[in-house]
N, C-alpha and C. Protein backbone atom coordinates (compact mmCIF):
# COMPACT_ATOMS: atom_id res chain seq x y z
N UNK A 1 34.85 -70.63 115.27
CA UNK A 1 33.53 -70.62 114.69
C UNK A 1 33.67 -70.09 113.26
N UNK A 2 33.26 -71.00 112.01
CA UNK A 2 32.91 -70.05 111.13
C UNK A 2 31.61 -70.61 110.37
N UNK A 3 31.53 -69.53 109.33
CA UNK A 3 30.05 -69.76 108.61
C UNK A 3 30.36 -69.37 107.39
N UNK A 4 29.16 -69.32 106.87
CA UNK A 4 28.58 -68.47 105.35
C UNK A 4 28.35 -67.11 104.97
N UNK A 5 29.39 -66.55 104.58
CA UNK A 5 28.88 -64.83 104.40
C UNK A 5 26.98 -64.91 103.99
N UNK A 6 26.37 -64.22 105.09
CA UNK A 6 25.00 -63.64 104.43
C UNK A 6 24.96 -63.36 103.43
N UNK A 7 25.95 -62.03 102.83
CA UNK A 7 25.47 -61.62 101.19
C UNK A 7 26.10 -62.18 99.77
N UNK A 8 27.79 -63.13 100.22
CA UNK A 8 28.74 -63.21 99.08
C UNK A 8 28.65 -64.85 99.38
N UNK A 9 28.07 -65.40 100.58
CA UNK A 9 28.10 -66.60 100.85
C UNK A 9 29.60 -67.21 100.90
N UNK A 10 30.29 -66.88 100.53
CA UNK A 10 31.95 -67.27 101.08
C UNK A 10 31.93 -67.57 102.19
N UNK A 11 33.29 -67.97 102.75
CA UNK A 11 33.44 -68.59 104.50
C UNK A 11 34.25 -67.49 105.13
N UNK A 12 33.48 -67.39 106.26
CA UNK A 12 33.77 -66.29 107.55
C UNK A 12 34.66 -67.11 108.70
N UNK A 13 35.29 -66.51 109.10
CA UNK A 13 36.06 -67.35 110.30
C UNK A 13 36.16 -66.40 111.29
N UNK A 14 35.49 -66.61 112.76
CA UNK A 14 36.07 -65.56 113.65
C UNK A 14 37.58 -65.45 113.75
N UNK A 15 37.46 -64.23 114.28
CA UNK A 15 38.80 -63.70 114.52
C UNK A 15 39.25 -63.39 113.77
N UNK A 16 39.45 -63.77 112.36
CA UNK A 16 39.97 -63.56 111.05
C UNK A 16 40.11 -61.91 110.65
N UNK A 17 40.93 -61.09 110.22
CA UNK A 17 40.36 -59.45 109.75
C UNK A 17 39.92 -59.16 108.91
N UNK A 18 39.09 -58.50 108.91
CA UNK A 18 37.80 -58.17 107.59
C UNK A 18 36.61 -59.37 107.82
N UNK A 19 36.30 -60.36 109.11
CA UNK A 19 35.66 -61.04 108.62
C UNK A 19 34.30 -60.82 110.15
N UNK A 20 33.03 -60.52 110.02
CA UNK A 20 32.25 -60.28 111.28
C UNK A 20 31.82 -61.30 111.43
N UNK A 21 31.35 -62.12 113.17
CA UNK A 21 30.10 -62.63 113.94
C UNK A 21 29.87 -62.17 113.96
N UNK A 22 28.48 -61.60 114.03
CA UNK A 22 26.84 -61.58 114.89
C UNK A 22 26.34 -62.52 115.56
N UNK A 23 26.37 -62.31 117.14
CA UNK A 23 26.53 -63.73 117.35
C UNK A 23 26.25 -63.31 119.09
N UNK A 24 25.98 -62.29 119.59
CA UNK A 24 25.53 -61.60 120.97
C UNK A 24 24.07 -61.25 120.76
N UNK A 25 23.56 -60.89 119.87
CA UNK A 25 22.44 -60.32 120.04
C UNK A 25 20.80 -61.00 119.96
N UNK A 26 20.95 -62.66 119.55
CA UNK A 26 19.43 -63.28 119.41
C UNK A 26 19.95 -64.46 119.41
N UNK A 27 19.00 -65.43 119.18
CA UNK A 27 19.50 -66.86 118.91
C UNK A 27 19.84 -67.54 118.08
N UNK A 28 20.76 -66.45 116.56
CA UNK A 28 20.94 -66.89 115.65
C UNK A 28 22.76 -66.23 115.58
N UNK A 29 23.07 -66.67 114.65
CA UNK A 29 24.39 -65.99 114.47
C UNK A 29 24.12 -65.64 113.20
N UNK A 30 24.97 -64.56 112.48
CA UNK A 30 25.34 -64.09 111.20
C UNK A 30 26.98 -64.09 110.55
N UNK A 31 27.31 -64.69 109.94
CA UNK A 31 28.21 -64.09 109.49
C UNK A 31 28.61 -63.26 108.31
N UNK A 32 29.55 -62.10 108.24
CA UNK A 32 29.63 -61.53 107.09
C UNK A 32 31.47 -60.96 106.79
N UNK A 33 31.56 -60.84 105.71
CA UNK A 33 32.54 -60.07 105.14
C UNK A 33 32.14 -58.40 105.66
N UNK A 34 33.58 -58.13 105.73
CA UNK A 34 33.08 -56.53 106.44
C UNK A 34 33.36 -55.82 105.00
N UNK A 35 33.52 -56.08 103.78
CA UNK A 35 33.70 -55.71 102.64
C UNK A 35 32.16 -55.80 102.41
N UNK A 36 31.70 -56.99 102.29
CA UNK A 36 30.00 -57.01 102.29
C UNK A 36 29.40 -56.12 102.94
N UNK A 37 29.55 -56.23 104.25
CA UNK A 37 28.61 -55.25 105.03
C UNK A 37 28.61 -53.81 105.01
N UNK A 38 29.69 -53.71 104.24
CA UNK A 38 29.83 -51.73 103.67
C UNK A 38 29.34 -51.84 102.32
N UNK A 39 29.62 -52.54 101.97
CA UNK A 39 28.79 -52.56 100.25
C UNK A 39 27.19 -52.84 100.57
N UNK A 40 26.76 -53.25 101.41
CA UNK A 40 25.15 -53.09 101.82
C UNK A 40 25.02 -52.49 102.88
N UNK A 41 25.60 -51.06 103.28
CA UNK A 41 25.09 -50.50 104.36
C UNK A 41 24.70 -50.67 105.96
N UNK A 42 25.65 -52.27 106.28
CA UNK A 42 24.88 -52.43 107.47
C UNK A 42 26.21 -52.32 108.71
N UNK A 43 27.02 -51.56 108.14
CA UNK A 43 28.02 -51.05 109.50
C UNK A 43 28.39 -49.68 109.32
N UNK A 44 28.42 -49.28 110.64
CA UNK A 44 28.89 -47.85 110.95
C UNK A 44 29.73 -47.91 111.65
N UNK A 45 31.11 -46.97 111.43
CA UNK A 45 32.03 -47.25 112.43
C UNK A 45 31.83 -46.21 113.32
N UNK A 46 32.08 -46.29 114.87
CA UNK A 46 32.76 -45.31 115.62
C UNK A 46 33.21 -44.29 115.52
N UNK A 47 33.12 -42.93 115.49
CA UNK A 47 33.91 -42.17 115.72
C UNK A 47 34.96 -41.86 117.01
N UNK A 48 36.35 -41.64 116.09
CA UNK A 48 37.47 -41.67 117.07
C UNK A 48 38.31 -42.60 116.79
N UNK A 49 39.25 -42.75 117.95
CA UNK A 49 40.21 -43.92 117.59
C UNK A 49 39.68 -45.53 118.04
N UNK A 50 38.82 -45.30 118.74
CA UNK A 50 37.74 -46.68 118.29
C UNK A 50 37.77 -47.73 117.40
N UNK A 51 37.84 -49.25 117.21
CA UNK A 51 37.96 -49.98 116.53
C UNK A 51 36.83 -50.49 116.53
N UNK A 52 35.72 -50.10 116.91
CA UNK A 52 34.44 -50.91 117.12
C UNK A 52 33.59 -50.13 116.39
N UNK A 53 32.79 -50.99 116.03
CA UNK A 53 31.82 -50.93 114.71
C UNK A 53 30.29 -51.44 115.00
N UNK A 54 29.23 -50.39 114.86
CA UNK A 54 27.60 -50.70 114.88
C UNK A 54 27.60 -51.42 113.92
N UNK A 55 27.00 -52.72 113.79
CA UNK A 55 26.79 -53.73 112.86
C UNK A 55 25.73 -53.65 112.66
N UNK A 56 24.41 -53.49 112.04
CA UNK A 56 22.83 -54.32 111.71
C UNK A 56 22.67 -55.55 111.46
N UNK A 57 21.95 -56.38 111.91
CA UNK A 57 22.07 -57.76 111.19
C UNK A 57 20.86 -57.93 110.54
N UNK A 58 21.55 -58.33 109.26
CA UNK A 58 20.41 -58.18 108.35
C UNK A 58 19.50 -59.55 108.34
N UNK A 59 19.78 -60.33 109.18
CA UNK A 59 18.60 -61.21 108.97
C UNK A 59 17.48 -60.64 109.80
N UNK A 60 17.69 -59.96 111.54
CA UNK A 60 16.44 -59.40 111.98
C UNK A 60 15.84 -57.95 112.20
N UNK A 61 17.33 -57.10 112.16
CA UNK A 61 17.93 -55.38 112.15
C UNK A 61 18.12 -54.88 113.73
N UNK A 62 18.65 -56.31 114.51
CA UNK A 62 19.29 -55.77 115.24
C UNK A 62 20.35 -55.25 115.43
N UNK A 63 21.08 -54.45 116.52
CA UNK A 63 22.63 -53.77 116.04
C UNK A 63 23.09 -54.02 117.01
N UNK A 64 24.46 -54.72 116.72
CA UNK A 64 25.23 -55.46 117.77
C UNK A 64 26.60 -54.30 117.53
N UNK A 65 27.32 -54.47 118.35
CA UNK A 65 28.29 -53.26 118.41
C UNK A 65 29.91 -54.94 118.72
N UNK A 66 30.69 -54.83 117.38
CA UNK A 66 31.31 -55.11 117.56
C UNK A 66 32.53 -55.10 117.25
């Protein structure tokens, strides 16, 4: 699957590193650069040795954990 970064509009590719779906939480998908999504505030990582990350999606502000 890939798409259109939301904020830099570049191409997202799952699986790729550095690159997010949104894509569990409504009937839309998002994609973003995880460089994007820290430069606009919409991920928080985990604390710990955790690799998983609270996402917001900025098209509706839901938070998908991925």
């Amino acid at each position: 699957m890939s798409g259109e970064c939301y904020f830099c509009h570049g191409l997202v590719f799952d699986g790729e590193t550095g690159h997010i779906v949104l894509d569990g939480h409504a009937d839309h998908a998002v994609f973003l650069h995880q460089e994007c999504a820290e430069g606009h505030d919409v991920v928080e990582e985990s604390p710990g040795p955790s690799d998983e990350a609270a996402v917001l999606c900025p098209e509706c502000g839901e938070v998908e954990v991925s």
